[in-house]
C-alpha atoms as a PDB file:
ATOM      1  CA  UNK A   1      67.200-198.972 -19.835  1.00  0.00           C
ATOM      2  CA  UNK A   2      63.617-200.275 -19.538  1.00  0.00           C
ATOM      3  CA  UNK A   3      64.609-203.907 -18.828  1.00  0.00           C
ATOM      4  CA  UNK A   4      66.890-202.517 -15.797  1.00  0.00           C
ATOM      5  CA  UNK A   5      70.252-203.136 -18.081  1.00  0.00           C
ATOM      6  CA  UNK A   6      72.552-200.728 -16.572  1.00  0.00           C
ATOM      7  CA  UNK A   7      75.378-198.524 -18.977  1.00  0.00           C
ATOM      8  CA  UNK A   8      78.144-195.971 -18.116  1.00  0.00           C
ATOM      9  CA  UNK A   9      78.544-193.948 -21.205  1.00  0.00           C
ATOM     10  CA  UNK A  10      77.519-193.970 -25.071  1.00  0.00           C
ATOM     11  CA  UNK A  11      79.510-196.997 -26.255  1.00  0.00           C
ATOM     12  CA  UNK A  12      77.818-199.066 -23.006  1.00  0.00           C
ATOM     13  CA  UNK A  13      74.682-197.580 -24.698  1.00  0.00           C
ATOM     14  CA  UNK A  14      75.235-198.290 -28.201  1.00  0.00           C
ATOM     15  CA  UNK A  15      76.761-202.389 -27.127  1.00  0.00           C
ATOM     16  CA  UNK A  16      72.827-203.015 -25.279  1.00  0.00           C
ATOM     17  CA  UNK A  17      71.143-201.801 -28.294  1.00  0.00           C
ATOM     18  CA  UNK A  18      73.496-203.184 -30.661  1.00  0.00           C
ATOM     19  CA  UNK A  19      72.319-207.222 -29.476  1.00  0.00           C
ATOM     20  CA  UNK A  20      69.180-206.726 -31.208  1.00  0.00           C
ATOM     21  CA  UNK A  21      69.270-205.650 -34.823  1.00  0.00           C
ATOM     22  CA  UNK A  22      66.113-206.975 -35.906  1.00  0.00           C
ATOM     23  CA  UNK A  23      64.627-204.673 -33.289  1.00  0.00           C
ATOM     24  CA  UNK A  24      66.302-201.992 -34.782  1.00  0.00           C
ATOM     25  CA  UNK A  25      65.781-202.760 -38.272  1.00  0.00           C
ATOM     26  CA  UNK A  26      62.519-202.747 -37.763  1.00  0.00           C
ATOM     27  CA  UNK A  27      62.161-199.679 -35.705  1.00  0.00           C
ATOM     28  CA  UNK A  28      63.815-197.990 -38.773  1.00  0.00           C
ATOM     29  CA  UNK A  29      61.186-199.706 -41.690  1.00  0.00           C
ATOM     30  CA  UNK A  30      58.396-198.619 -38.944  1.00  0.00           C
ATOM     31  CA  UNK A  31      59.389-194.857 -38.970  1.00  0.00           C
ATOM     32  CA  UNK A  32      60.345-194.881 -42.655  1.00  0.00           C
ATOM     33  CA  UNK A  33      56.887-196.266 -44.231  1.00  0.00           C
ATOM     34  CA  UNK A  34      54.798-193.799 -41.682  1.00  0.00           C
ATOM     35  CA  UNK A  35      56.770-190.926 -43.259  1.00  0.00           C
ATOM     36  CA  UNK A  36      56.221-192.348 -46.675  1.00  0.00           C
ATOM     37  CA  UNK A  37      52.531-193.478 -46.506  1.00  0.00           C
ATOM     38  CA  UNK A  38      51.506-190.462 -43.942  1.00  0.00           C
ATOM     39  CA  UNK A  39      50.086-193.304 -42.233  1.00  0.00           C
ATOM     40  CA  UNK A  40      50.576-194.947 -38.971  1.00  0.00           C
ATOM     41  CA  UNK A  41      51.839-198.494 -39.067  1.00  0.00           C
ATOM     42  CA  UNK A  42      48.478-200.717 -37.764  1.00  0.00           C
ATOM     43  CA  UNK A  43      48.631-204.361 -35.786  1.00  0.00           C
ATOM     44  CA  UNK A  44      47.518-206.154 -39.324  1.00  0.00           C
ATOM     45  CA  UNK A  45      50.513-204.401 -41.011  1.00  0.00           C
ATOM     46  CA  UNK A  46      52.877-206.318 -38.589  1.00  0.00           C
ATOM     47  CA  UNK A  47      52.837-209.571 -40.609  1.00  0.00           C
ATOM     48  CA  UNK A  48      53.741-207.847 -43.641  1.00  0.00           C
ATOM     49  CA  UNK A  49      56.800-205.699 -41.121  1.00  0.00           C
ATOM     50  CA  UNK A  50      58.342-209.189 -39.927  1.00  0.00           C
ATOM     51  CA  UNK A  51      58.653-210.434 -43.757  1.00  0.00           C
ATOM     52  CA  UNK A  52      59.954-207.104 -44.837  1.00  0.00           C
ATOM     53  CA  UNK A  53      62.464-207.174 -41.935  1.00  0.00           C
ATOM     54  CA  UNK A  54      63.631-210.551 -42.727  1.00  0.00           C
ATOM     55  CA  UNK A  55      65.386-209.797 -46.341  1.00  0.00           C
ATOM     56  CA  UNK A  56      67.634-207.582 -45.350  1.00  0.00           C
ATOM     57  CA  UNK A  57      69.042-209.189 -42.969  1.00  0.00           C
ATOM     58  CA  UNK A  58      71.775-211.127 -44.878  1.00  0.00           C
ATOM     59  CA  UNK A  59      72.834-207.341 -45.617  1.00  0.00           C
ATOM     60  CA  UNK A  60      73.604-206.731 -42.101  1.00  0.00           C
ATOM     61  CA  UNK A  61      70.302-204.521 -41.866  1.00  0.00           C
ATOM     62  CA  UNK A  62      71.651-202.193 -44.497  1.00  0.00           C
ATOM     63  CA  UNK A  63      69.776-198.999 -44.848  1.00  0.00           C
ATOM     64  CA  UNK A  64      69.460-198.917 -48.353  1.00  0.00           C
ATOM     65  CA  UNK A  65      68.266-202.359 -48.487  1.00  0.00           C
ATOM     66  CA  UNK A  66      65.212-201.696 -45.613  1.00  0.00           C
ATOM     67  CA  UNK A  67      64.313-198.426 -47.555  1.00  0.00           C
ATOM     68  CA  UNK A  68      64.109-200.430 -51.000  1.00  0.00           C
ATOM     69  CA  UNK A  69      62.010-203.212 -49.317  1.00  0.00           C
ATOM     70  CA  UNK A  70      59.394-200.712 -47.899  1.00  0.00           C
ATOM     71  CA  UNK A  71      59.565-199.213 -51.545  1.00  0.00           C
ATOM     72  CA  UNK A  72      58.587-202.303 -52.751  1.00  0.00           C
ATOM     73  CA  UNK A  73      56.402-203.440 -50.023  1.00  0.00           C
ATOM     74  CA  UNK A  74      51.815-203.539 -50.346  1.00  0.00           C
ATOM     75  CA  UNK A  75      52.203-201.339 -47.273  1.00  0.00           C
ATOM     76  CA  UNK A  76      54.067-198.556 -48.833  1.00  0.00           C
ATOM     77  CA  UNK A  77      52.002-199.142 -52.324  1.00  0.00           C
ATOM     78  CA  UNK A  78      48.531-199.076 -50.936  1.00  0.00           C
ATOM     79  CA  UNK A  79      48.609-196.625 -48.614  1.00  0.00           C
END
């Protein structure tokens, strides 16, 4: 990895990415509104990114529940 962190095989892989799921989550939200919007995600949008980020995780990060926040989201509706 980047950071040096060292794995074997694909579960090593998947347990170092797996300690961050906010990173993930919002990776995924990122990707998902600059498809929807045709838009790249800009540094003032970032604010609005961390709130979105934040509701779904009592879901565990669900992927229906990120896609319905950036559905519902001023990012995805003014674009």
């Amino acid at each position: 990895m980047a950071d040096g962190q060292a794995f074997e095989d694909l579960e090593g892989f998947k347990q170092i990415i797996l300690r961050d799921p906010d990173k993930i989550a919002r990776n995924f939200l990122e990707k998902v509104l600059t498809y929807a919007t045709g838009a790249s995600i800009e540094y003032s949008d970032r604010r609005e990114i961390d709130e979105i980020v934040k509701k779904p995780a009592a879901e565990d990060y669900g992927i229906r529940s990120l896609i319905h926040q950036a559905a519902r989201s001023s990012i995805f509706q003014s674009k």
